[in-house]
Protein backbone atom coordinates (compact mmCIF):
# COMPACT_ATOMS: atom_id res chain seq x y z
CA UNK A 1 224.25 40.56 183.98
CA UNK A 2 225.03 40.99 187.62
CA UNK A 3 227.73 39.26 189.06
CA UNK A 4 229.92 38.96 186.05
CA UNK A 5 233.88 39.95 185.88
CA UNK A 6 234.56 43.23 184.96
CA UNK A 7 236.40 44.34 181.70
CA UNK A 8 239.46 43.90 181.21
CA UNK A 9 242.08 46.66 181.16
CA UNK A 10 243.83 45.65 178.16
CA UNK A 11 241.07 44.32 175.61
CA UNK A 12 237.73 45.67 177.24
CA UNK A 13 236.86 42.01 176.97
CA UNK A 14 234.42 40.94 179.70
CA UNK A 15 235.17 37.35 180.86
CA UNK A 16 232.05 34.46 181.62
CA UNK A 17 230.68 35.91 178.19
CA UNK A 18 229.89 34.39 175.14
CA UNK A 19 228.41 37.45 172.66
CA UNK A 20 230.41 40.43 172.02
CA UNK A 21 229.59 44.07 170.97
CA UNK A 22 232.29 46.00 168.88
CA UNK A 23 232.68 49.01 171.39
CA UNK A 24 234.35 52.52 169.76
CA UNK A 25 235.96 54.36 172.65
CA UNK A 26 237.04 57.81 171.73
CA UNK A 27 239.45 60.53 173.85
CA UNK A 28 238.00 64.05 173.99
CA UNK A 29 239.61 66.52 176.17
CA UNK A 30 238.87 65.07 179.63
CA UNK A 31 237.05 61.94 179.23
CA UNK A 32 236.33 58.69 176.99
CA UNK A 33 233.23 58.02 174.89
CA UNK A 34 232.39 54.77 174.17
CA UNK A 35 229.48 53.48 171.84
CA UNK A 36 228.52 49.85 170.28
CA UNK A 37 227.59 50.91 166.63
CA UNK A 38 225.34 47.57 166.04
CA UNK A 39 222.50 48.77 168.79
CA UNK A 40 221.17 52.06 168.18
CA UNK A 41 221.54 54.47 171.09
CA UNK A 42 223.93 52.41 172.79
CA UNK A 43 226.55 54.51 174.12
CA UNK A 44 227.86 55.97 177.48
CA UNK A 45 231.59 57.76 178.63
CA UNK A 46 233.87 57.92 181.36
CA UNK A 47 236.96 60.05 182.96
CA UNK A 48 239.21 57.42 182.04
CA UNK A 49 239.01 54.35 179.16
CA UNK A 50 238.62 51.80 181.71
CA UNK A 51 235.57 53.49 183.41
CA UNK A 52 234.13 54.16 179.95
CA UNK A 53 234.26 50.37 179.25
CA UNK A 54 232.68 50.14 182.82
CA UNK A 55 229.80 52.04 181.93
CA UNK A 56 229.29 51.16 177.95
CA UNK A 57 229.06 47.35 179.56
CA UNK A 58 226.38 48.61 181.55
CA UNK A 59 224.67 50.92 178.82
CA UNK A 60 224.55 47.44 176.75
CA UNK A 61 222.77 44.98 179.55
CA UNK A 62 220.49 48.00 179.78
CA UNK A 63 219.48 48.62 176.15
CA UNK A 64 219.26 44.85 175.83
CA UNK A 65 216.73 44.77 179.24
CA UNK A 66 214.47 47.15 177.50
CA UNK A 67 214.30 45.43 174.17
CA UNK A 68 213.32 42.45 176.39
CA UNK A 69 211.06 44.28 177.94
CA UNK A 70 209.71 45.80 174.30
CA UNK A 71 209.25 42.05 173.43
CA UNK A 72 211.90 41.93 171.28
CA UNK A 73 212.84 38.72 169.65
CA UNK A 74 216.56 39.76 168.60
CA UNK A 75 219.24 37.70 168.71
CA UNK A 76 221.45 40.06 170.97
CA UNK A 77 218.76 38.22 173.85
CA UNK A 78 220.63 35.71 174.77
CA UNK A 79 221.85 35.64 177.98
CA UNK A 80 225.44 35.62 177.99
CA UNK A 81 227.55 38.77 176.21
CA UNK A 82 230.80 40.95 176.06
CA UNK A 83 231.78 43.92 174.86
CA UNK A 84 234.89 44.64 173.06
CA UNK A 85 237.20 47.90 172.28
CA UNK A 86 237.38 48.61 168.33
């Protein structure tokens, strides 16, 4: 989903979206870890929360490219989504 707004600061929420993904972003030590529990693999981290948002948004359009590509026939295709902090 090039081109869309990134997430913001406070919610994680990304804006021009109309799905959203429950995201769990956890502290350890030096960095965030961030995973969306409803799509299997799904997950990604960062130095700080906002860059672990960043990247879990990213980890999500690419899981749901390669279940496109897969010929999946999921509903999480559609072709507008968000991802949201638990």
């Amino acid at each position: 989903m090039s081109g869309s707004s990134p997430p913001c600061t406070k919610c994680g929420r990304l804006v021009n979206s109309g799905t959203f993904f429950r995201v769990s972003v956890q502290p350890d030590e030096d960095r965030f870890y961030a995973e969306v529990p409803v799509l299997p693999g799904c997950h990604s981290w960062g130095y700080t929360y906002e860059e672990a948002l960043k990247n879990i948004k990213e980890a999500v359009e690419l899981w749901l490219e390669v279940k496109r590509e897969q010929g999946s026939r999921s509903h999480w295709n559609r072709p507008r989504r968000s991802v949201v902090p638990s």
